[in-house]
C-alpha atoms as a PDB file:
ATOM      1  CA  UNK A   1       1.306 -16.158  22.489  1.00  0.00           C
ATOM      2  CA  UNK A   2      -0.110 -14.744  25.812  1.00  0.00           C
ATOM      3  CA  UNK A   3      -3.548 -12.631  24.424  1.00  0.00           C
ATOM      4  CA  UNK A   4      -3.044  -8.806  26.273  1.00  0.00           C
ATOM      5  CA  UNK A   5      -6.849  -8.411  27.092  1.00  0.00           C
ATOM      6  CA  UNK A   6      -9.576  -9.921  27.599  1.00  0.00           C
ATOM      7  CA  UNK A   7     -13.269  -7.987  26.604  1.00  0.00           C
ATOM      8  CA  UNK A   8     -15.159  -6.917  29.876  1.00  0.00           C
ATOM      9  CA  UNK A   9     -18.749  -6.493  29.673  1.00  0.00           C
ATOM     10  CA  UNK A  10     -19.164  -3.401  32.080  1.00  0.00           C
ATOM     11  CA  UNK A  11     -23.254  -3.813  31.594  1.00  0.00           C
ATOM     12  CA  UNK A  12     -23.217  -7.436  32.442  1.00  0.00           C
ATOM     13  CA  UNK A  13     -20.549  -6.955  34.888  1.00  0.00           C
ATOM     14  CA  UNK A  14     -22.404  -4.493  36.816  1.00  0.00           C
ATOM     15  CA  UNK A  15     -26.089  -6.141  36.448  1.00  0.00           C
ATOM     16  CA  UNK A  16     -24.630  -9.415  38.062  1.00  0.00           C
ATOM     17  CA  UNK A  17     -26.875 -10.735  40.775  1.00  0.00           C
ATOM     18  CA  UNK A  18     -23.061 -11.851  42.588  1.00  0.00           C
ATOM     19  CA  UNK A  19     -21.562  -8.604  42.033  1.00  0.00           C
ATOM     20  CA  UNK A  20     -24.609  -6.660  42.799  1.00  0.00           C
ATOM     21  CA  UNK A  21     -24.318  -8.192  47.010  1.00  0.00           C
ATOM     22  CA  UNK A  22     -20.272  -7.953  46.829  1.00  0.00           C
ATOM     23  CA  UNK A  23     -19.174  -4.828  48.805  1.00  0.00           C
ATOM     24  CA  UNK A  24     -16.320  -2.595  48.311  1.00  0.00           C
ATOM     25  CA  UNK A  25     -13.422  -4.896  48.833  1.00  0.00           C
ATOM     26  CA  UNK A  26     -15.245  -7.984  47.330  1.00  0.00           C
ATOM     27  CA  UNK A  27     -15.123  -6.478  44.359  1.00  0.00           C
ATOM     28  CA  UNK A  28     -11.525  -5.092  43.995  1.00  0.00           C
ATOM     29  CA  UNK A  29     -10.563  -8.605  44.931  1.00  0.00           C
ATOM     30  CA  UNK A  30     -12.642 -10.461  41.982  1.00  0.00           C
ATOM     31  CA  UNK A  31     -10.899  -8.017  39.997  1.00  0.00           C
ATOM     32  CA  UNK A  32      -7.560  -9.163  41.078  1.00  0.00           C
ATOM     33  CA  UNK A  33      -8.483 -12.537  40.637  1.00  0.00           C
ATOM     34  CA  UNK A  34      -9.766 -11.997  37.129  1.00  0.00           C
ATOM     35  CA  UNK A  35      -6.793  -9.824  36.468  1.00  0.00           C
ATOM     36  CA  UNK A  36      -4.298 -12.505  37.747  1.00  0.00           C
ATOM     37  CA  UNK A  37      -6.210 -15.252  36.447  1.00  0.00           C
ATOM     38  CA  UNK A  38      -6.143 -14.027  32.465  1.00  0.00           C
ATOM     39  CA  UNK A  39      -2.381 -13.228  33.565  1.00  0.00           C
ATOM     40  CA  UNK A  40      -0.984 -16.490  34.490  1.00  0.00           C
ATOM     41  CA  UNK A  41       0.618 -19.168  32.141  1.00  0.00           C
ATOM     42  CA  UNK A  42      -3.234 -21.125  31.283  1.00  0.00           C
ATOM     43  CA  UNK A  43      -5.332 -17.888  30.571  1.00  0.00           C
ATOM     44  CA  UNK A  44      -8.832 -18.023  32.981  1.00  0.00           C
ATOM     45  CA  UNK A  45      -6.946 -20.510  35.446  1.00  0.00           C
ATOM     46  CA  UNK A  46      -5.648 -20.091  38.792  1.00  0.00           C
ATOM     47  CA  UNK A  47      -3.769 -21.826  41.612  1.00  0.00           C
ATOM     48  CA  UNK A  48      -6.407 -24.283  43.734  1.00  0.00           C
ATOM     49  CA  UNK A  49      -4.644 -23.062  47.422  1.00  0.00           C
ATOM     50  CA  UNK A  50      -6.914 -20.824  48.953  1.00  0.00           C
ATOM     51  CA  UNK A  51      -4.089 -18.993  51.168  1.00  0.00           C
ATOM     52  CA  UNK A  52      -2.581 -17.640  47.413  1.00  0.00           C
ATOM     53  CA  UNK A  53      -5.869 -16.956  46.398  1.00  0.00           C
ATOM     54  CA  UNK A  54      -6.805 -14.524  49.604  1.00  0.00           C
ATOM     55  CA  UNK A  55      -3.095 -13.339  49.233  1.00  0.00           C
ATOM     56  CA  UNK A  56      -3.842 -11.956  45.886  1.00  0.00           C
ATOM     57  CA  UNK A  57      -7.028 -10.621  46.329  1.00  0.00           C
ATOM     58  CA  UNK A  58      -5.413  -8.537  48.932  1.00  0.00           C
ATOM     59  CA  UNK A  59      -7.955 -10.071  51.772  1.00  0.00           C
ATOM     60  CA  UNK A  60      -7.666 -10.463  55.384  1.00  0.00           C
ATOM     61  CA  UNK A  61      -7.617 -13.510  57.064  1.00  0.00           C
ATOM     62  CA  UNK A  62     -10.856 -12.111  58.474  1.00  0.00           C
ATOM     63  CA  UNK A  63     -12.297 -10.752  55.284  1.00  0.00           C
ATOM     64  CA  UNK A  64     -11.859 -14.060  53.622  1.00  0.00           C
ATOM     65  CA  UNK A  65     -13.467 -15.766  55.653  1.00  0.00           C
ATOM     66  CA  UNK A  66     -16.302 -14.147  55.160  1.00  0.00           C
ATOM     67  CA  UNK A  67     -15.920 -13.601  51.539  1.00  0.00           C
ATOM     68  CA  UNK A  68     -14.767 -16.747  50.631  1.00  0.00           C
ATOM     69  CA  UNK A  69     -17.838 -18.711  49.637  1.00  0.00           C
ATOM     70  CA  UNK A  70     -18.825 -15.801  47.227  1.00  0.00           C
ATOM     71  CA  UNK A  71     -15.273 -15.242  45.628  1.00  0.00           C
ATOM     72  CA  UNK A  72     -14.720 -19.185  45.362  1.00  0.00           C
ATOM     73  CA  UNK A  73     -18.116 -19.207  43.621  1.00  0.00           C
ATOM     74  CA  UNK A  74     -16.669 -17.566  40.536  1.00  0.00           C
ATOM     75  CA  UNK A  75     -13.767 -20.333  40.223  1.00  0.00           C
ATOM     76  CA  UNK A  76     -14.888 -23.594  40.452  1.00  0.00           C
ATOM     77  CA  UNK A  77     -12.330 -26.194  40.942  1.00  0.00           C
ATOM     78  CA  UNK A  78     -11.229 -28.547  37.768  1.00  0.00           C
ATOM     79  CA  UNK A  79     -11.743 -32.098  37.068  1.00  0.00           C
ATOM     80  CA  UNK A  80      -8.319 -33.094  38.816  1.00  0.00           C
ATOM     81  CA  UNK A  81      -8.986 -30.185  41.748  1.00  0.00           C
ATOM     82  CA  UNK A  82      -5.592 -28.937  41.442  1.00  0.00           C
ATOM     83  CA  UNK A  83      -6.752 -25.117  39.721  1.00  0.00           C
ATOM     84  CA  UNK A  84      -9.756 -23.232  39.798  1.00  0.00           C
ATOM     85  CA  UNK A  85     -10.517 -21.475  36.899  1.00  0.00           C
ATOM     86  CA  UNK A  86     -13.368 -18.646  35.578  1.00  0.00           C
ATOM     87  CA  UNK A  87     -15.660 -20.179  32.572  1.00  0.00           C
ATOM     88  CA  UNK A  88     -15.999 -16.701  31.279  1.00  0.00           C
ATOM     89  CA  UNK A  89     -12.536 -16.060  30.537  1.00  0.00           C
ATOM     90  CA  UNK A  90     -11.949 -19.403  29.318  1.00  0.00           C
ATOM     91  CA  UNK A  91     -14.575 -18.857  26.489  1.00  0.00           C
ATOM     92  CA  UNK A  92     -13.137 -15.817  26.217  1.00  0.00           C
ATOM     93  CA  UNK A  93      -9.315 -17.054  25.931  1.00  0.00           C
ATOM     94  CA  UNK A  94     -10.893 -19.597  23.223  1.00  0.00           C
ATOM     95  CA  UNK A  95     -12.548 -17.162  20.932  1.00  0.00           C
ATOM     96  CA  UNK A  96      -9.235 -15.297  20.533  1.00  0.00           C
ATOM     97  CA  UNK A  97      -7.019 -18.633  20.218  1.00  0.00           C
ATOM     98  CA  UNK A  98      -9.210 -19.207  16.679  1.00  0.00           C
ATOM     99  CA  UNK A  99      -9.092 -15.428  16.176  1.00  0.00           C
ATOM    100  CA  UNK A 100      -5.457 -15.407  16.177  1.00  0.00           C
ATOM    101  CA  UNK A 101      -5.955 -18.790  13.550  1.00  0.00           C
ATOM    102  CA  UNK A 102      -8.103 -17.385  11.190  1.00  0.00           C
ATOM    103  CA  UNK A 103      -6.124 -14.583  11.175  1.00  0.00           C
ATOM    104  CA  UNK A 104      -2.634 -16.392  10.483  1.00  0.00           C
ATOM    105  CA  UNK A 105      -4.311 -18.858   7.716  1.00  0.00           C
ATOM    106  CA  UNK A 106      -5.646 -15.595   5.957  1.00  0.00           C
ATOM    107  CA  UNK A 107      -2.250 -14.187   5.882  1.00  0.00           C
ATOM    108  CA  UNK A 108      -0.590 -17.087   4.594  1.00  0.00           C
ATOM    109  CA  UNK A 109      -3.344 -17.348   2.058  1.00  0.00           C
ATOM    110  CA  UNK A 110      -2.749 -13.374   0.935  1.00  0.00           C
ATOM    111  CA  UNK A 111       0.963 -13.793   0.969  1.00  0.00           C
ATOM    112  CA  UNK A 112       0.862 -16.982  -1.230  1.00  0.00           C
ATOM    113  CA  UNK A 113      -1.947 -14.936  -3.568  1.00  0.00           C
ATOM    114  CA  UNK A 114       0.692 -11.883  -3.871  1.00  0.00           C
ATOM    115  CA  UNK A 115       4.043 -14.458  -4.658  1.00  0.00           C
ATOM    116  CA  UNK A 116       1.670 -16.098  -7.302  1.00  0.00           C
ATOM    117  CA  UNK A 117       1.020 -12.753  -8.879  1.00  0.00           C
ATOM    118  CA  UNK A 118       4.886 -11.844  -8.598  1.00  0.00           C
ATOM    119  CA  UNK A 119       6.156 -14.699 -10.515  1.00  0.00           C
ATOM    120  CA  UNK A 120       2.592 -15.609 -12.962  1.00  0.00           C
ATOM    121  CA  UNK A 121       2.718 -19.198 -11.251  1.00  0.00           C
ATOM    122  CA  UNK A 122      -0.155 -20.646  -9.229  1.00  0.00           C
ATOM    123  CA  UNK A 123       0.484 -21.719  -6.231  1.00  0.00           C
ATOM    124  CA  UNK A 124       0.615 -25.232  -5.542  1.00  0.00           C
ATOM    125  CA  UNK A 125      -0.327 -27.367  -2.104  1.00  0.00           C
ATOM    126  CA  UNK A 126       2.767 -28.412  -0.340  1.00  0.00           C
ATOM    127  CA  UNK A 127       2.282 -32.282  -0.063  1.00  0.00           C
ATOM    128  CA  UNK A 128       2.060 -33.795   3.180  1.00  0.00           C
ATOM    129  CA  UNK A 129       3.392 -36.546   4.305  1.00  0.00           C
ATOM    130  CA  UNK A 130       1.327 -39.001   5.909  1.00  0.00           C
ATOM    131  CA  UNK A 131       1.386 -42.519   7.841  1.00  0.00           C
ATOM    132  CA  UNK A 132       1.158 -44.818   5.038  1.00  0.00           C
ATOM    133  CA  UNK A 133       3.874 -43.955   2.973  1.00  0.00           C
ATOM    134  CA  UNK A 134       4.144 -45.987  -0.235  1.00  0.00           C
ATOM    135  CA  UNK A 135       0.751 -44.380  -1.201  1.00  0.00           C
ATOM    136  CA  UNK A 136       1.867 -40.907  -0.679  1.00  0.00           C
ATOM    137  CA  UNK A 137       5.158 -41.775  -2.474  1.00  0.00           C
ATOM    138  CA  UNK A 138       3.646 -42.853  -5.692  1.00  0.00           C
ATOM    139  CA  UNK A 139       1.233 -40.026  -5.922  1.00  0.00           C
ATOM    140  CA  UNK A 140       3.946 -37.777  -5.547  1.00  0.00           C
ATOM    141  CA  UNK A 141       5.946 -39.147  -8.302  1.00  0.00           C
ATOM    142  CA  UNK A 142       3.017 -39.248 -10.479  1.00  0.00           C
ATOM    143  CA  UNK A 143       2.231 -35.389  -9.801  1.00  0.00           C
ATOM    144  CA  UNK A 144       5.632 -34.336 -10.120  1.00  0.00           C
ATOM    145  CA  UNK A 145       5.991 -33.942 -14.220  1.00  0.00           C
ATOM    146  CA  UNK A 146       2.233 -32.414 -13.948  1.00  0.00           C
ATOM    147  CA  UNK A 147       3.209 -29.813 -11.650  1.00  0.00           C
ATOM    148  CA  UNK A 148       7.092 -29.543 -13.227  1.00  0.00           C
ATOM    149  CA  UNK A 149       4.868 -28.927 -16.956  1.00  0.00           C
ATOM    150  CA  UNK A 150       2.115 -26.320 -15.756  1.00  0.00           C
ATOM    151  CA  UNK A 151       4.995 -24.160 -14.400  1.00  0.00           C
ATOM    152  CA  UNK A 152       6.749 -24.702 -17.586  1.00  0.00           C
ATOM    153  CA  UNK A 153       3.322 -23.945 -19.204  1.00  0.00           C
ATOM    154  CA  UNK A 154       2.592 -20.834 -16.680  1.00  0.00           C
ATOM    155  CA  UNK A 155       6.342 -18.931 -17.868  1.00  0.00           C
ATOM    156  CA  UNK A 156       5.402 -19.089 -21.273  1.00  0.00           C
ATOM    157  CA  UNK A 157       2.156 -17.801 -20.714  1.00  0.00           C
ATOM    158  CA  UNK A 158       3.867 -15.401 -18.618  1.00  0.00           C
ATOM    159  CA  UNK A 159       6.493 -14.614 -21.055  1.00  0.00           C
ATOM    160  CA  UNK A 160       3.634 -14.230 -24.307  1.00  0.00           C
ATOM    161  CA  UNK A 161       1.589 -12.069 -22.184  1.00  0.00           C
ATOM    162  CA  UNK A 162       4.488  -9.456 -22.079  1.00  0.00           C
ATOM    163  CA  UNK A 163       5.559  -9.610 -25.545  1.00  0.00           C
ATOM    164  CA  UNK A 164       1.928  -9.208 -26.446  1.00  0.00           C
ATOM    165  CA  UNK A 165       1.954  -5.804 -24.145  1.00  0.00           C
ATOM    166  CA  UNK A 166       5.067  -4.445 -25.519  1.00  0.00           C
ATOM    167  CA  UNK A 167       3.981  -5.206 -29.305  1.00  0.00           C
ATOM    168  CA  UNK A 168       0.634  -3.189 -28.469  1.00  0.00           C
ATOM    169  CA  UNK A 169       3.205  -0.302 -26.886  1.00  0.00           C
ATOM    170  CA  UNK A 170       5.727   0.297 -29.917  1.00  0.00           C
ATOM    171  CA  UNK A 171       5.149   2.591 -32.697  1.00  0.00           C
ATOM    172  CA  UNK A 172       3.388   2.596 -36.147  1.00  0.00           C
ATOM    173  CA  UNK A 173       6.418   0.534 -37.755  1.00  0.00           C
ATOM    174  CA  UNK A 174       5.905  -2.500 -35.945  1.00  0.00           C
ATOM    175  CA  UNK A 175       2.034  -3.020 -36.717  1.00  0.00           C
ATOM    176  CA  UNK A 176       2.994  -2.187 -40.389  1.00  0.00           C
ATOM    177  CA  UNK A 177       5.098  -5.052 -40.188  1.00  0.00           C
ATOM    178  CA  UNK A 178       2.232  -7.176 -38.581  1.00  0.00           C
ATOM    179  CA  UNK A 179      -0.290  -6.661 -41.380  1.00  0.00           C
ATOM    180  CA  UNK A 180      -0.579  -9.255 -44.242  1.00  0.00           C
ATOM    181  CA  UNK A 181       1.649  -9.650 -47.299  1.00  0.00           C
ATOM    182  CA  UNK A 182      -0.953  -7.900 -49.439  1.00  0.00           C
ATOM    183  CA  UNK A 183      -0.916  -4.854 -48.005  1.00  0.00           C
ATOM    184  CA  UNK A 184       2.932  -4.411 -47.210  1.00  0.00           C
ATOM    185  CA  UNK A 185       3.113  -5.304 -51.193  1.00  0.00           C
ATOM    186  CA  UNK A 186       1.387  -2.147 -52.178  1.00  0.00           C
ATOM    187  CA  UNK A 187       2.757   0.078 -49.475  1.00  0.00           C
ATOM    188  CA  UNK A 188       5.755  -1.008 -51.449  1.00  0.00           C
ATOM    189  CA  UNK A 189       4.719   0.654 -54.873  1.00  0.00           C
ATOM    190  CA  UNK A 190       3.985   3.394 -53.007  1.00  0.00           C
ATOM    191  CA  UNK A 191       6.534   6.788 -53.694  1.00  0.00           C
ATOM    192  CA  UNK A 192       8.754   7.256 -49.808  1.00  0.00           C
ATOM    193  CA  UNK A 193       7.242  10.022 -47.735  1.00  0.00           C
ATOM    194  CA  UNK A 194       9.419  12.969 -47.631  1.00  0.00           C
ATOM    195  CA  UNK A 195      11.497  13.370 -44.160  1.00  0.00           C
ATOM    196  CA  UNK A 196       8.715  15.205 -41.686  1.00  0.00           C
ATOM    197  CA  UNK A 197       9.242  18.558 -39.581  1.00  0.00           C
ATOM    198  CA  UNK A 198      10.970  18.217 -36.248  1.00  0.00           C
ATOM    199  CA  UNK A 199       7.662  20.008 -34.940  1.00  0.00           C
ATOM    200  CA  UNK A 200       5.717  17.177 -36.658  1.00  0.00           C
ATOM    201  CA  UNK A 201       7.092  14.297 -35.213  1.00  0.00           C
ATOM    202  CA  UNK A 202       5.012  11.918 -33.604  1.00  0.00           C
ATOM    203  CA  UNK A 203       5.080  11.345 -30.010  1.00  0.00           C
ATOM    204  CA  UNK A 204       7.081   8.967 -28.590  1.00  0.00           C
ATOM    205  CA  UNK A 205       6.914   6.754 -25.244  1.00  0.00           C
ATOM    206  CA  UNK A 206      11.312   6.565 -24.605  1.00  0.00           C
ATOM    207  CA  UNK A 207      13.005   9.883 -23.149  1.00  0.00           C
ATOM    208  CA  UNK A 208      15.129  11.536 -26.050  1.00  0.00           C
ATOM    209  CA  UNK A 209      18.688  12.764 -26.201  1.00  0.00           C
ATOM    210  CA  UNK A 210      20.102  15.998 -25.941  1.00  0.00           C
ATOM    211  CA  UNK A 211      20.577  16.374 -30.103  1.00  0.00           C
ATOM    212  CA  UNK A 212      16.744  16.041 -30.255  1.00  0.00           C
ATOM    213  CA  UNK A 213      16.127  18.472 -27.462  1.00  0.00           C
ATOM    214  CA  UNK A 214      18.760  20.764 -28.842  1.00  0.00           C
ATOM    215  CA  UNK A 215      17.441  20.295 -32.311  1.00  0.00           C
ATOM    216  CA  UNK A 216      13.376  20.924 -31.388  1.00  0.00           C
ATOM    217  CA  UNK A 217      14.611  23.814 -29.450  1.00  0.00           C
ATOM    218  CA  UNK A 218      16.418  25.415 -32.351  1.00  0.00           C
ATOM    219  CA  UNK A 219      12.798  24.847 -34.847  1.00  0.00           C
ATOM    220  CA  UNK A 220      10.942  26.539 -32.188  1.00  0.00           C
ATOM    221  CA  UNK A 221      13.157  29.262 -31.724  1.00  0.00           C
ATOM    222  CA  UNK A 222      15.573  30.189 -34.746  1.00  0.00           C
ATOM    223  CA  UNK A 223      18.455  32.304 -34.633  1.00  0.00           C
ATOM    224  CA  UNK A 224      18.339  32.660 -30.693  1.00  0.00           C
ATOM    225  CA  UNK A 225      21.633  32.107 -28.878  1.00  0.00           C
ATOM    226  CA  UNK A 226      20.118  30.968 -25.613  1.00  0.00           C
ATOM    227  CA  UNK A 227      18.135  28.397 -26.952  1.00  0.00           C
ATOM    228  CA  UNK A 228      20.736  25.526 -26.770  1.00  0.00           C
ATOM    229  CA  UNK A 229      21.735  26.372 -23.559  1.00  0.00           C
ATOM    230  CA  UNK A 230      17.640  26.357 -22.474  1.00  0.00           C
ATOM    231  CA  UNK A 231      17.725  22.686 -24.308  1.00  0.00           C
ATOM    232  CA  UNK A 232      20.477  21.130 -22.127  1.00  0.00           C
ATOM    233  CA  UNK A 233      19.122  22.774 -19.164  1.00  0.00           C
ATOM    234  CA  UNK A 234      15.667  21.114 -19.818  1.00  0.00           C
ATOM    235  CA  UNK A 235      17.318  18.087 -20.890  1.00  0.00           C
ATOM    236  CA  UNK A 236      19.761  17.675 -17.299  1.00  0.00           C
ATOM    237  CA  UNK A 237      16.861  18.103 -15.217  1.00  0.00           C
ATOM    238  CA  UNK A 238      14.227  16.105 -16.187  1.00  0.00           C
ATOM    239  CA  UNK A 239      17.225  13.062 -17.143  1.00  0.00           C
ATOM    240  CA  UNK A 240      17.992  13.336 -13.378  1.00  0.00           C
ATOM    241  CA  UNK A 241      14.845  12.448 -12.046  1.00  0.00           C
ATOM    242  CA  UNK A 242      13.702  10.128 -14.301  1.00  0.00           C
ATOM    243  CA  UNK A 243      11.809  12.269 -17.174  1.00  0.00           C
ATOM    244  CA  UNK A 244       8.722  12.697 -14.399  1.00  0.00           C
ATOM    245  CA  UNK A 245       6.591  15.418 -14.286  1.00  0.00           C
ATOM    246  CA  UNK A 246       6.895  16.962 -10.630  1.00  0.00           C
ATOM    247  CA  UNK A 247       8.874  13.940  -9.529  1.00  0.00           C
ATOM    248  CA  UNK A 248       6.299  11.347  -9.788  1.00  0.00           C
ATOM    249  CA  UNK A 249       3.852  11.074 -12.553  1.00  0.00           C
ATOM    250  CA  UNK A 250       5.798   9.615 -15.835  1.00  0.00           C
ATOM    251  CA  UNK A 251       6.379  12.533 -19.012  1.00  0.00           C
ATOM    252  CA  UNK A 252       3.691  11.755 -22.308  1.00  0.00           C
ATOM    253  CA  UNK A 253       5.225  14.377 -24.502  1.00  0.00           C
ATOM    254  CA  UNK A 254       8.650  15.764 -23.983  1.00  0.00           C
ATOM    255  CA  UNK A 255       8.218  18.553 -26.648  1.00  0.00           C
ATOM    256  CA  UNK A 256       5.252  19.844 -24.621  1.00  0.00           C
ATOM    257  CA  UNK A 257       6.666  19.982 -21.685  1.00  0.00           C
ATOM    258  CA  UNK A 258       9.721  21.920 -23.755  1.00  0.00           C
ATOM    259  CA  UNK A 259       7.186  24.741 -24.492  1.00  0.00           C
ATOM    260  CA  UNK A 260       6.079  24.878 -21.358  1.00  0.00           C
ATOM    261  CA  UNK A 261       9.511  25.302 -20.029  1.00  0.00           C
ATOM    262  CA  UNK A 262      10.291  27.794 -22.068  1.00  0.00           C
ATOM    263  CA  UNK A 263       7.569  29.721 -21.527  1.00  0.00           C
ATOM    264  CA  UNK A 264       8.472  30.501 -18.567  1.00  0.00           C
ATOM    265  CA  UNK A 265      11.495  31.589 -18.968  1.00  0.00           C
ATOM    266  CA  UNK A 266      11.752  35.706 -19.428  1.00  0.00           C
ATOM    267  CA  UNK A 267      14.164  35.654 -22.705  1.00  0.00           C
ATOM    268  CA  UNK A 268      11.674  33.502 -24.297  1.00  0.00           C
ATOM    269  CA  UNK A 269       8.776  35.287 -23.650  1.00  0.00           C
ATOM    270  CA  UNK A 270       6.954  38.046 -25.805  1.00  0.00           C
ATOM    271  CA  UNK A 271       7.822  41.397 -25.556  1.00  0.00           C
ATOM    272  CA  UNK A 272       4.832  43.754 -25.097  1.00  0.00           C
ATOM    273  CA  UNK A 273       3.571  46.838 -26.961  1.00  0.00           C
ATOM    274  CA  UNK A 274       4.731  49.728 -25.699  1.00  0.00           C
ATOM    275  CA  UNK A 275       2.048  52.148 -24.427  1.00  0.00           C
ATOM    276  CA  UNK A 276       0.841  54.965 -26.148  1.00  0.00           C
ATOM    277  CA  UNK A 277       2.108  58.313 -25.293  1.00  0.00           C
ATOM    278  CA  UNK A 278      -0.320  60.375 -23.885  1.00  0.00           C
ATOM    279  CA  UNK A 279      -2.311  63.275 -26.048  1.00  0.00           C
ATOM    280  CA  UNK A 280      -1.373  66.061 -23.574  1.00  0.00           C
ATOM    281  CA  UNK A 281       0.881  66.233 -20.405  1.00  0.00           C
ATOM    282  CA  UNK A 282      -0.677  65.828 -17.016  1.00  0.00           C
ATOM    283  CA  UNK A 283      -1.165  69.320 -15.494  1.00  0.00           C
ATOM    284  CA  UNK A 284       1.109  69.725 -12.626  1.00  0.00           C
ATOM    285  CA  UNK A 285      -0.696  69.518  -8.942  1.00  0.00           C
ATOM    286  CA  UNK A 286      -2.359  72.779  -7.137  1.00  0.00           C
ATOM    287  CA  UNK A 287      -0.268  74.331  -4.538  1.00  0.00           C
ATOM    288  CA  UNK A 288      -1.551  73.527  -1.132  1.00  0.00           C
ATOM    289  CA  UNK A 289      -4.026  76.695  -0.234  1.00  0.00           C
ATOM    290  CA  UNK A 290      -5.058  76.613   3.269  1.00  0.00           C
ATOM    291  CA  UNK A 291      -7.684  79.242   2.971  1.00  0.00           C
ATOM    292  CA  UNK A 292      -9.467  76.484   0.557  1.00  0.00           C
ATOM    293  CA  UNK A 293      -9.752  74.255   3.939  1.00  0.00           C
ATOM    294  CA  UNK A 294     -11.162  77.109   6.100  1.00  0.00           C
END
């Protein structure tokens, strides 16, 4: 990948003792030649013929010749003399070759860190094949069944983990069927709780159907025709986007969020005293006088 840029110093730039004697045109040309040089194929090189070289610059024949020592100066010629390149743009291009590696081996890493957390495995080395062979060979074999047994090992980890969270999630029922044998013996002897309220219900974490709406909505209101109606209304919107409050945060308590909808609506809502009539009637306004204004 060809970098874009390259970082230019404009206080170092403009403080150099060669830059400092250039004049006008000097200049623009050993930006062109930096320019071009970060441009071309090898970042920081450029072409060893000096005709190209004044030809990009945008020199004379006159002005290089009297430039050329000064310009050349800031490209010295390589090993095999067929390119000149700058040394500051070559340190440059290098820093943002192992930039750009860092940068790839961290993503890698983070991707391989999110699949492990997807699928509760850890992520093993890919094995790499070397020279030898026969060496590499056996220790494959041998690591094979290890690896093959701590993914085995990893799924049911994996798979206890979430049974664990969804025992901790269910109701009172299950964790009276987790305690010892003592203690379900004597809830045994114990005389069956009468049915409770529909107001007294305990919460509970799945949506519920439109009997239990229907029915909750006829204990809080009994004896009002519009109630049922109210109940599937609540019921058809809040099944259609997922029982969420406001679209996004998940419902704790359905019934609450009943009374709350049907406190706002108007048939539902308390009708208010009516007002006192007043002790006397309001004596009736004064005729306009417009000697009273004079």
């Amino acid at each position: 990948m060809k970098p874009p840029a390259f970082l230019l110093y404009t206080g170092d730039f403009l403080s150099s003792p060669d830059v400092q004697l250039m004049g006008a045109h000097e200049v623009g040309a050993y930006c062109l030649l930096l320019f071009n040089s970060w441009q071309s194929d090898r970042p920081g090189y450029l072409p060893a013929a000096e005709d190209r070289l004044r030809r990009t610059g945008r020199l004379t024949v006159e002005q290089w010749a009297e430039s050329r020592d000064l310009l050349l100066g800031k490209f010295p010629l390589t090993t095999d003399g067929t390119a000149r390149y700058n040394p500051r743009l070559l340190a440059e291009a290098h820093r943002q070759a192992q930039h750009r590696e860092l940068k790839t081996k961290a993503g890698l890493a983070s991707a391989a860190k999110r699949a492990a957390q997807a699928t509760g495995v850890a992520p093993t080395p890919t094995p790499v094949a070397s020279i030898t062979g026969a060496n590499d060979s056996d220790t494959a074999s041998s690591t094979a069944p290890q690896q093959l047994a701590n993914r085995k090992a990893a799924h049911v980890g994996l798979a206890a983990n979430t049974c664990s969270e969804n025992d901790q999630q269910t109701g009172n029922l299950s964790f009276s069927l987790s305690l010892p044998s003592s203690l379900r013996s004597e809830g045994e002897g114990a005389a069956a709780p009468s049915a409770p309220a529909p107001g007294s219900v305990k919460r509970k974490s799945c949506p519920p159907t439109l009997a239990e709406v229907q029915a909750y909505a006829a204990y809080q209101h009994p004896g009002h025709p519009a109630a049922g109606e109210e109940a599937a209304a609540f019921f058809d919107h809040f099944e259609s986007n997922g029982w969420r409050v406001g679209g996004k945060t998940p419902m704790v308590d359905w019934r609450a969020a009943f009374r709350n909808w049907m406190r706002r609506r108007p048939q539902f809502q308390p009708v208010p005293p009516a007002s006192a009539t007043p002790a006397r009637a309001r004596t009736a306004p004064k005729p306009a006088d417009p000697s009273r204004w004079s």
